[in-house]
C-alpha atoms as a PDB file:
ATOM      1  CA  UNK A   1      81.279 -87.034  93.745  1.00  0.00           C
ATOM      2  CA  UNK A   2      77.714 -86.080  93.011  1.00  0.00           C
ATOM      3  CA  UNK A   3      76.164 -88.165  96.043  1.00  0.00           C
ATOM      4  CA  UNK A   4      78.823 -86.097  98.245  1.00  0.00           C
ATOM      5  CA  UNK A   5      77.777 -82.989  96.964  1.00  0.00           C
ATOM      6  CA  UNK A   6      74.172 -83.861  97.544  1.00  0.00           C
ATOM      7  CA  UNK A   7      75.168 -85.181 101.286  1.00  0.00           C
ATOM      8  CA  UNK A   8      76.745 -81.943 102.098  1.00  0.00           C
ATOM      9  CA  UNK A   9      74.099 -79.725 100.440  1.00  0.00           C
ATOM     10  CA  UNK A  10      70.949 -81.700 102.314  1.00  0.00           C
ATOM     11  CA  UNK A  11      73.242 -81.262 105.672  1.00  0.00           C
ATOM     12  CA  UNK A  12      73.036 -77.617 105.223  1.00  0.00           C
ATOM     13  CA  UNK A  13      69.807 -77.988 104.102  1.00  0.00           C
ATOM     14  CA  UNK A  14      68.512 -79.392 107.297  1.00  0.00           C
ATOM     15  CA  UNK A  15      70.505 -76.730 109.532  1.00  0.00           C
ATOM     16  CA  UNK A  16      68.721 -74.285 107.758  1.00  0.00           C
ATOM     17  CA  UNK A  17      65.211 -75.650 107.787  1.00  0.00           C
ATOM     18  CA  UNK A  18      65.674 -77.391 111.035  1.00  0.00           C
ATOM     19  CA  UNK A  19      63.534 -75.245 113.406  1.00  0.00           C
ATOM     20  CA  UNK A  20      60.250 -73.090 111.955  1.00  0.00           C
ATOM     21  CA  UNK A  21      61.174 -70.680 115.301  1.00  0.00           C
ATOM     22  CA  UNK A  22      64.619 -68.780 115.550  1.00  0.00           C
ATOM     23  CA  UNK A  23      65.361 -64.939 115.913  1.00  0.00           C
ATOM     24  CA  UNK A  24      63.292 -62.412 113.669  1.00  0.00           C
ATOM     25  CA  UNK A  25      64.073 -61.144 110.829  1.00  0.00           C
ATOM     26  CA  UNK A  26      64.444 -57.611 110.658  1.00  0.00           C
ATOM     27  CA  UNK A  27      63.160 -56.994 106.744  1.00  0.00           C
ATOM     28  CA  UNK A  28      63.144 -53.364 107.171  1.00  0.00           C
ATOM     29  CA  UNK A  29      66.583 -52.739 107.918  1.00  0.00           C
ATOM     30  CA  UNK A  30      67.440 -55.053 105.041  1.00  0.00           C
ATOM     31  CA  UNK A  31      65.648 -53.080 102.859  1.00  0.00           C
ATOM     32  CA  UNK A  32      67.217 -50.181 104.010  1.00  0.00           C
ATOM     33  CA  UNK A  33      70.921 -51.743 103.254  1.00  0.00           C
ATOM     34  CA  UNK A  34      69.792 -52.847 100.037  1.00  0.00           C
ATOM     35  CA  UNK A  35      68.430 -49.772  99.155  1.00  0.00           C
ATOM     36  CA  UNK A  36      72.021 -47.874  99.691  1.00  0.00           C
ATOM     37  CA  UNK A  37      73.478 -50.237  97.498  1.00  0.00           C
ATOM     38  CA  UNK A  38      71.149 -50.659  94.441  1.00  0.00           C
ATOM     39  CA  UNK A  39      68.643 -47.723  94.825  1.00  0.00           C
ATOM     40  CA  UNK A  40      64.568 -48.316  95.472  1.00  0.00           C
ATOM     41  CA  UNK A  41      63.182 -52.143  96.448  1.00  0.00           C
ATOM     42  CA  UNK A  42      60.023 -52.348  95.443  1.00  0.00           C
ATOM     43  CA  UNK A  43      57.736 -53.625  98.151  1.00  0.00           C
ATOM     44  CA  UNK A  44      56.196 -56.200  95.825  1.00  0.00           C
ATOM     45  CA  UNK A  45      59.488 -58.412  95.268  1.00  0.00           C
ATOM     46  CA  UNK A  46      59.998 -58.417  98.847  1.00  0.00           C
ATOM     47  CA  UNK A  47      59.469 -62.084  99.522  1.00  0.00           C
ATOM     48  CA  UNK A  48      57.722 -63.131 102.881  1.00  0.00           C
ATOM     49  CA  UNK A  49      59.173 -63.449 106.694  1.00  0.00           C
ATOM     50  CA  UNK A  50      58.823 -67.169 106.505  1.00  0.00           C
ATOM     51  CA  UNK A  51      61.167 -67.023 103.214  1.00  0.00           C
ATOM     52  CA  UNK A  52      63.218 -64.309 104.557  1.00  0.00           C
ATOM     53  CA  UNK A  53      63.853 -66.120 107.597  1.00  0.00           C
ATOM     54  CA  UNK A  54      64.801 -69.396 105.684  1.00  0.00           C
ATOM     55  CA  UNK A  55      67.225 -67.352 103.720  1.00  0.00           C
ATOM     56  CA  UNK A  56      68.573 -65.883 106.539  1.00  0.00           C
ATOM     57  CA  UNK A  57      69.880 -68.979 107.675  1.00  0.00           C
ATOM     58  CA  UNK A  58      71.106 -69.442 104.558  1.00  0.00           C
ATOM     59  CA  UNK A  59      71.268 -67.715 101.338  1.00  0.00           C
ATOM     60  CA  UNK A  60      71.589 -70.642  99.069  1.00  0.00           C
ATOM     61  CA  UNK A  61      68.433 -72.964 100.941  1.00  0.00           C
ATOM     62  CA  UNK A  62      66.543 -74.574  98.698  1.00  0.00           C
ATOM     63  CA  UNK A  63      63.275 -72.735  98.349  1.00  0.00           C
ATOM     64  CA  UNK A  64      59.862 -73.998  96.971  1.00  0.00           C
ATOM     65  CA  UNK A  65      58.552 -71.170  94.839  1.00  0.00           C
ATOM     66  CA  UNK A  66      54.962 -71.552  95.977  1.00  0.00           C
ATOM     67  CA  UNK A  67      55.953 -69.694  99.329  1.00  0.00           C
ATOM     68  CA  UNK A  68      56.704 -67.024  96.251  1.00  0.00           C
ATOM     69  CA  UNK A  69      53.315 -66.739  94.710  1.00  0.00           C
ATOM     70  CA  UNK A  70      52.729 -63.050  94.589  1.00  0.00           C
ATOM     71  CA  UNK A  71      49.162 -63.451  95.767  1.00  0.00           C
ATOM     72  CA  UNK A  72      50.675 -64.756  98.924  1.00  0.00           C
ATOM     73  CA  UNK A  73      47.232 -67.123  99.470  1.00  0.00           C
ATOM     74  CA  UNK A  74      49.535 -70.322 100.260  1.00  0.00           C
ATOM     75  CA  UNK A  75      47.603 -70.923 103.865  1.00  0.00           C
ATOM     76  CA  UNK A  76      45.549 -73.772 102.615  1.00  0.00           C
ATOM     77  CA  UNK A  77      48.965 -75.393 100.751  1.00  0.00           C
ATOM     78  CA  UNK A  78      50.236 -78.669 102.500  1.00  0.00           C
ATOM     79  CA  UNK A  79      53.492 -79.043 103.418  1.00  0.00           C
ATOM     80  CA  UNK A  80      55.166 -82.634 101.974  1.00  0.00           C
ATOM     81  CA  UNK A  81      58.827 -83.795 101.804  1.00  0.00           C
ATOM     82  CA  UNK A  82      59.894 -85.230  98.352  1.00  0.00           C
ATOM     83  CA  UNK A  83      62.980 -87.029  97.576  1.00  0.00           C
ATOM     84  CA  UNK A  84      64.609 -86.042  94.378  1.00  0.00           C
ATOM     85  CA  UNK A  85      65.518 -88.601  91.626  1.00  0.00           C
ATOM     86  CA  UNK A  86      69.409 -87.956  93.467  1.00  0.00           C
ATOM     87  CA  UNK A  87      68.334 -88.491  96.702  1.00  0.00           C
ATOM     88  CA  UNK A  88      67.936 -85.328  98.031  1.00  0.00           C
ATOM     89  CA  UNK A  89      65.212 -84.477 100.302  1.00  0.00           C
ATOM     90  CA  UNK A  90      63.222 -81.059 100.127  1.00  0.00           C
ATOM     91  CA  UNK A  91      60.280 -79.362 101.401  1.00  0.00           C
ATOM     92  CA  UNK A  92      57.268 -78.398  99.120  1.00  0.00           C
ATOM     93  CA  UNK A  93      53.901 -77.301  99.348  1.00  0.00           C
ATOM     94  CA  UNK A  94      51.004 -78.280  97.218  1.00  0.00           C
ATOM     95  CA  UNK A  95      47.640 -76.876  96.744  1.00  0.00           C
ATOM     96  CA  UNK A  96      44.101 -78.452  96.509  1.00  0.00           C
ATOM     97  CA  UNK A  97      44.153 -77.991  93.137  1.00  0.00           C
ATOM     98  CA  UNK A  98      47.848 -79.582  92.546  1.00  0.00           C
ATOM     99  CA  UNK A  99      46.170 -82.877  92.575  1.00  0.00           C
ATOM    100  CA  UNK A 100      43.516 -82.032  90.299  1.00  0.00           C
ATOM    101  CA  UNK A 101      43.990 -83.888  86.564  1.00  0.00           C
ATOM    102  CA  UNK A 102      41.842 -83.304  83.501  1.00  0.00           C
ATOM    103  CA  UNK A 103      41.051 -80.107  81.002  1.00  0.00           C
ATOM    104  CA  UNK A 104      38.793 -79.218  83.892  1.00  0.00           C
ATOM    105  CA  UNK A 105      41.492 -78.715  86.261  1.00  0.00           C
ATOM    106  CA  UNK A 106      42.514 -74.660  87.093  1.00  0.00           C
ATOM    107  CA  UNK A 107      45.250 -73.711  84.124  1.00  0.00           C
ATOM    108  CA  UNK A 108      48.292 -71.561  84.779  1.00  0.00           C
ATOM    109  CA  UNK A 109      50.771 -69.293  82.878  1.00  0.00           C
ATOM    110  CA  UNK A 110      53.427 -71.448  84.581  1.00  0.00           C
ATOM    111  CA  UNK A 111      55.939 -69.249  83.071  1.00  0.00           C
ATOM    112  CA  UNK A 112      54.364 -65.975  83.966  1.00  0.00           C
ATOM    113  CA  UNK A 113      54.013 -67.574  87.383  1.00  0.00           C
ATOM    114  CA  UNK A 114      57.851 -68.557  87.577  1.00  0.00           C
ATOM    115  CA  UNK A 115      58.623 -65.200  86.420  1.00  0.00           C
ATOM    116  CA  UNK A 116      57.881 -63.237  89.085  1.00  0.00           C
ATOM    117  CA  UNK A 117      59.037 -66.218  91.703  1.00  0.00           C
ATOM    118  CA  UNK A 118      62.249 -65.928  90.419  1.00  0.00           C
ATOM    119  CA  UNK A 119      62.290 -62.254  90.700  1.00  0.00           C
ATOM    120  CA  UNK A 120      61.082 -62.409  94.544  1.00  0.00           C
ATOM    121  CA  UNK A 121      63.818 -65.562  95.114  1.00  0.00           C
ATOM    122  CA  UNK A 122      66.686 -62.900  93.960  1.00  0.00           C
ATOM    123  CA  UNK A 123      65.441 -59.889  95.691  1.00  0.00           C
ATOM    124  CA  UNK A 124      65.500 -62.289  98.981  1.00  0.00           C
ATOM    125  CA  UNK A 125      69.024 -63.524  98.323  1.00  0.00           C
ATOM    126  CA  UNK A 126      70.109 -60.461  97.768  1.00  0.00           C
ATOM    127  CA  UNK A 127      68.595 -58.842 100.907  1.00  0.00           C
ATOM    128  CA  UNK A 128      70.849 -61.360 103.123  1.00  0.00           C
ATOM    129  CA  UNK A 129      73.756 -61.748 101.216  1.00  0.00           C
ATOM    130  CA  UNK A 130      75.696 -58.307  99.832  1.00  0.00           C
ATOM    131  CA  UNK A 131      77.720 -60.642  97.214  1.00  0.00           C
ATOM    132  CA  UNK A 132      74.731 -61.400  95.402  1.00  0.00           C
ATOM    133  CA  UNK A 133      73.553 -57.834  95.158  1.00  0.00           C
ATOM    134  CA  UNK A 134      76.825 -57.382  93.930  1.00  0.00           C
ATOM    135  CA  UNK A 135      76.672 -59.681  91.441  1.00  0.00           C
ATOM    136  CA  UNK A 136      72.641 -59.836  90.345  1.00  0.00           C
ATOM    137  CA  UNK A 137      73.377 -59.669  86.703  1.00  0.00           C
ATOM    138  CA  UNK A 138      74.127 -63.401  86.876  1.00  0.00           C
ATOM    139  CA  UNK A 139      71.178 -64.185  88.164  1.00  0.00           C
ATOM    140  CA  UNK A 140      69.457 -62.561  85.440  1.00  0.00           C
ATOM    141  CA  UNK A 141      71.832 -64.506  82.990  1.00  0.00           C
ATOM    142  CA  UNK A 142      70.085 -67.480  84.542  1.00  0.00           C
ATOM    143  CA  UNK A 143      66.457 -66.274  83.994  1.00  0.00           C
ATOM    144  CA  UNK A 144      67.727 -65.944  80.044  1.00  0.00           C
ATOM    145  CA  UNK A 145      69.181 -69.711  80.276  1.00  0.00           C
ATOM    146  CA  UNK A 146      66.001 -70.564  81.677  1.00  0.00           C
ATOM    147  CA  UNK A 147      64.083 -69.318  79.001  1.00  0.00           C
ATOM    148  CA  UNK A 148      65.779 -70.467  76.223  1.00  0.00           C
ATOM    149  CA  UNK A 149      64.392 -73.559  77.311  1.00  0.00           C
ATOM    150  CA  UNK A 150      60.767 -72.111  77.652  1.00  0.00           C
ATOM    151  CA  UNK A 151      61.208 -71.889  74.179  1.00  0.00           C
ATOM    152  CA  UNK A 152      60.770 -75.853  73.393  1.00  0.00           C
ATOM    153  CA  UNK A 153      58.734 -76.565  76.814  1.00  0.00           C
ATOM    154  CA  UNK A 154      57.511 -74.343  79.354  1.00  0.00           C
ATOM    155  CA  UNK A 155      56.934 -76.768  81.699  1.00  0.00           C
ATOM    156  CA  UNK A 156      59.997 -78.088  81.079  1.00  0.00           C
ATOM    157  CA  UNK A 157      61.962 -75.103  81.769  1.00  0.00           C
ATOM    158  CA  UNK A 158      60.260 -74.671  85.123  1.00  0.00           C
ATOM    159  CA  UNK A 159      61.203 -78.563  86.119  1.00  0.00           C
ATOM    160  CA  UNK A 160      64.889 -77.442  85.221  1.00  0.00           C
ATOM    161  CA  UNK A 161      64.917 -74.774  87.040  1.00  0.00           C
ATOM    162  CA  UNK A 162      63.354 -76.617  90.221  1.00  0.00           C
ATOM    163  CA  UNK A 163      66.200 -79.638  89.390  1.00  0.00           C
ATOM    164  CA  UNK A 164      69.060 -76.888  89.068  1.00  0.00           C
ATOM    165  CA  UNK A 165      67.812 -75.147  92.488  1.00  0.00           C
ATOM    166  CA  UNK A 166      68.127 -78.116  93.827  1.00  0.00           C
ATOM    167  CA  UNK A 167      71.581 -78.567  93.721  1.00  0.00           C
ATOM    168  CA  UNK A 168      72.575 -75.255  94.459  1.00  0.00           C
ATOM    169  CA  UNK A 169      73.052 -76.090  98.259  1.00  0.00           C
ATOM    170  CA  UNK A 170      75.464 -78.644  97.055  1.00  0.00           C
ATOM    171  CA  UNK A 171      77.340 -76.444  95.014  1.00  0.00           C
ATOM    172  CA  UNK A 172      77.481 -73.776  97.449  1.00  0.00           C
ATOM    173  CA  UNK A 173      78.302 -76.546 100.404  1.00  0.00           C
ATOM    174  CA  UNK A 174      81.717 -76.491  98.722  1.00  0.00           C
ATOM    175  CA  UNK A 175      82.632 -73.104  99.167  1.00  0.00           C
ATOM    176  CA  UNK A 176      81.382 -71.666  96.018  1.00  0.00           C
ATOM    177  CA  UNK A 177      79.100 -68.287  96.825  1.00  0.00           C
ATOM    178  CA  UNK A 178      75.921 -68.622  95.776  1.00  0.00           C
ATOM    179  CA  UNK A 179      75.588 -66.310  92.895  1.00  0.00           C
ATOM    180  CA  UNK A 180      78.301 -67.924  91.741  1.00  0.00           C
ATOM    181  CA  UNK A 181      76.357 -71.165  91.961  1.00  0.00           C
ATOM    182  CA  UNK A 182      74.067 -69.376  88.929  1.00  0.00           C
ATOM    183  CA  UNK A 183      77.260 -68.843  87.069  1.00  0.00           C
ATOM    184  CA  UNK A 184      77.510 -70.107  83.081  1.00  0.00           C
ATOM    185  CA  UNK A 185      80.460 -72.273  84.956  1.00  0.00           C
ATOM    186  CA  UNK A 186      77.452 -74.523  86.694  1.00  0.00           C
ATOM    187  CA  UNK A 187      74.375 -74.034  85.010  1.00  0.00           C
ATOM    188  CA  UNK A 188      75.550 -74.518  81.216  1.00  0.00           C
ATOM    189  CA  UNK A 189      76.859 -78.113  81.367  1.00  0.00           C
ATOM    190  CA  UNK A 190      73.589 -79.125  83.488  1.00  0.00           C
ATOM    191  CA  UNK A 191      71.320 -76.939  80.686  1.00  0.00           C
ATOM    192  CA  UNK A 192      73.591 -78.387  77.944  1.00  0.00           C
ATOM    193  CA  UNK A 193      72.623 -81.940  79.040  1.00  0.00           C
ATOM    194  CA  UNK A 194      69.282 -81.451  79.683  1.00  0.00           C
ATOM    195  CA  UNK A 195      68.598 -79.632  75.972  1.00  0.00           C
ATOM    196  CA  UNK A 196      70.651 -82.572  74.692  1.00  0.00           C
ATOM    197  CA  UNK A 197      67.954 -84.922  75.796  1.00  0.00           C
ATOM    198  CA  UNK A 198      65.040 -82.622  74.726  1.00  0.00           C
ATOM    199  CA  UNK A 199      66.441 -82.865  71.508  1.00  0.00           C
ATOM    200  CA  UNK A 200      66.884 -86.670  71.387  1.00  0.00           C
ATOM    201  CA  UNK A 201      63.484 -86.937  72.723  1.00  0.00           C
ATOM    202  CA  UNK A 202      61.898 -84.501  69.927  1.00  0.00           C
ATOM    203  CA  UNK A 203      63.999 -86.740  67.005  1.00  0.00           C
ATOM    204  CA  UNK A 204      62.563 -90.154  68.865  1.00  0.00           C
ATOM    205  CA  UNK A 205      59.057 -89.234  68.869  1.00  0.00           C
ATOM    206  CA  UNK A 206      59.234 -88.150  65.347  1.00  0.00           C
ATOM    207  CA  UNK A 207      61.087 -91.765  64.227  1.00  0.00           C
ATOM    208  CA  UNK A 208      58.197 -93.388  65.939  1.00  0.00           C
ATOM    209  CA  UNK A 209      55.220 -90.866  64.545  1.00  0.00           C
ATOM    210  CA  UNK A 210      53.300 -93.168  62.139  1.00  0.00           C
ATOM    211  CA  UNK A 211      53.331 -92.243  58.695  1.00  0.00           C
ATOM    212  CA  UNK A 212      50.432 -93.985  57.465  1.00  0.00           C
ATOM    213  CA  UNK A 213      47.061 -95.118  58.334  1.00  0.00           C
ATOM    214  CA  UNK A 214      44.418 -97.780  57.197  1.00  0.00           C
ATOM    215  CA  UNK A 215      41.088 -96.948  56.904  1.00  0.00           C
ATOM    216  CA  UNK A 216      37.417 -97.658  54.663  1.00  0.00           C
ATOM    217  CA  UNK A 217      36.477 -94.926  52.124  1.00  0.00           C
ATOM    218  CA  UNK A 218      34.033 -94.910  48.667  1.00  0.00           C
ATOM    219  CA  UNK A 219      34.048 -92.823  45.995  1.00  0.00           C
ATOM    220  CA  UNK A 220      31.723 -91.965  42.789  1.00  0.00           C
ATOM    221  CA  UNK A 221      32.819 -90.169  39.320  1.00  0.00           C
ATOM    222  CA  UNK A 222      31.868 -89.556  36.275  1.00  0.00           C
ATOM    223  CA  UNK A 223      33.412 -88.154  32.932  1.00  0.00           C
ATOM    224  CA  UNK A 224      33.121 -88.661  29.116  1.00  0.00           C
ATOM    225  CA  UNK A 225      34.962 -86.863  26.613  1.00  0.00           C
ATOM    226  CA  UNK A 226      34.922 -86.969  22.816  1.00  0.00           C
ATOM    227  CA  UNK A 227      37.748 -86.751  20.347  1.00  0.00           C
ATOM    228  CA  UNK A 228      38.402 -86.453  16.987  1.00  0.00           C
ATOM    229  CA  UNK A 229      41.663 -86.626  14.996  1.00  0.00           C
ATOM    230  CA  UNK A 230      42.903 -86.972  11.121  1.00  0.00           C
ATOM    231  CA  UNK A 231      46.374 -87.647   9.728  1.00  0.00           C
ATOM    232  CA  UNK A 232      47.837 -88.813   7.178  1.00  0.00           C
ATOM    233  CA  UNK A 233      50.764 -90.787   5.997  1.00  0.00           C
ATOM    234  CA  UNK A 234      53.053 -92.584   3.813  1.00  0.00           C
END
């Protein structure tokens, strides 16, 4: 059931992401629509055409949040297709300094980072598809499930959130809308699992911490001490 769901959501993957060329996007009258319905859309959340256009196609295409960065400098990133552990294939984009290892290498606030991605992914799903402006509160619902897990790993809430994404298209291939796809119904037995094994993790690594150590040491001391008693007895 999983690989079919997988099948179905790389299909409409690949009709979404098929072609870089297709008709434009018009962003402004989007904003304008979405503006009726919630009130003022910041210009800063607005994500760019080349997202906007991929959501067009579809609302619930898998995007790679580095198209999200709010500093928009992603014209030196490098396009790759990975396959997922599940077999799905997906576009993303790394950076020069995504292959760079070591303390030296340039350190993020990868939550910060996914914070405002996330925001920009909703306020572009939204812009295309009225049901999720309808229903944004359970995207933000996510974004609290999500950082629950920020609390034990950071980096692992980002990967879950990346993993979950993922399989969105899937979901959504089989009828399900995709704010719906963000619903407790779909993300809390993948987020239950996946703290499950954080947990078993934390409680193996502490089973295996040594609790001893060998090692060389000397020591000097001194003392004296005088005493003097009487009794008696019979």
């Amino acid at each position: 059931e999983a690989r079919r769901l997988l099948e179905r959501g790389q299909r409409e993957l690949d009709a979404a992401t098929s072609s870089s060329s297709g008709p434009q996007v018009n962003i402004d009258k989007l904003i304008k629509n979405l503006t009726e319905k919630l009130g003022v859309v910041p210009p800063n959340i607005v994500p760019d055409e080349k997202v906007m256009k991929l959501l067009s196609k579809s609302s619930s295409a898998y995007v790679d949040f580095k198209l999200l960065n709010v500093s928009n400098s992603n014209s030196n990133a490098r396009k790759r297709l990975r396959t997922t552990t599940t077999g799905l294939v997906v576009e993303v984009y790394e950076k020069p300094e995504d292959s760079r290892s070591g303390d030296n290498g340039l350190v993020l606030d990868i939550m910060g980072a996914w914070t405002a991605q996330f925001g920009r992914y909703v306020a572009g799903v939204c812009l295309v598809d009225e049901h999720a402006a309808n229903n944004i509160l359970t995207f933000l619902s996510y974004q609290c499930e999500i950082g629950r897990i920020a609390l034990y790993s950071p980096a692992r809430a980002v990967d879950a959130d990346r993993q979950f994404r993922m399989s969105v298209p899937g979901i959504a291939a089989t009828g399900v809308p995709v704010w719906q796809c963000y619903a407790q119904e779909h993300t809390a037995p993948f987020f239950s699992r996946l703290l499950a094994e954080m947990a078993n993790r934390r409680m193996w690594s502490t089973y295996r911490q040594p609790k001893g150590g060998k090692g060389k040491g000397k020591g000097k001391g001194k003392g004296s001490g005088k005493g003097k008693g009487k009794g008696s007895g019979k």
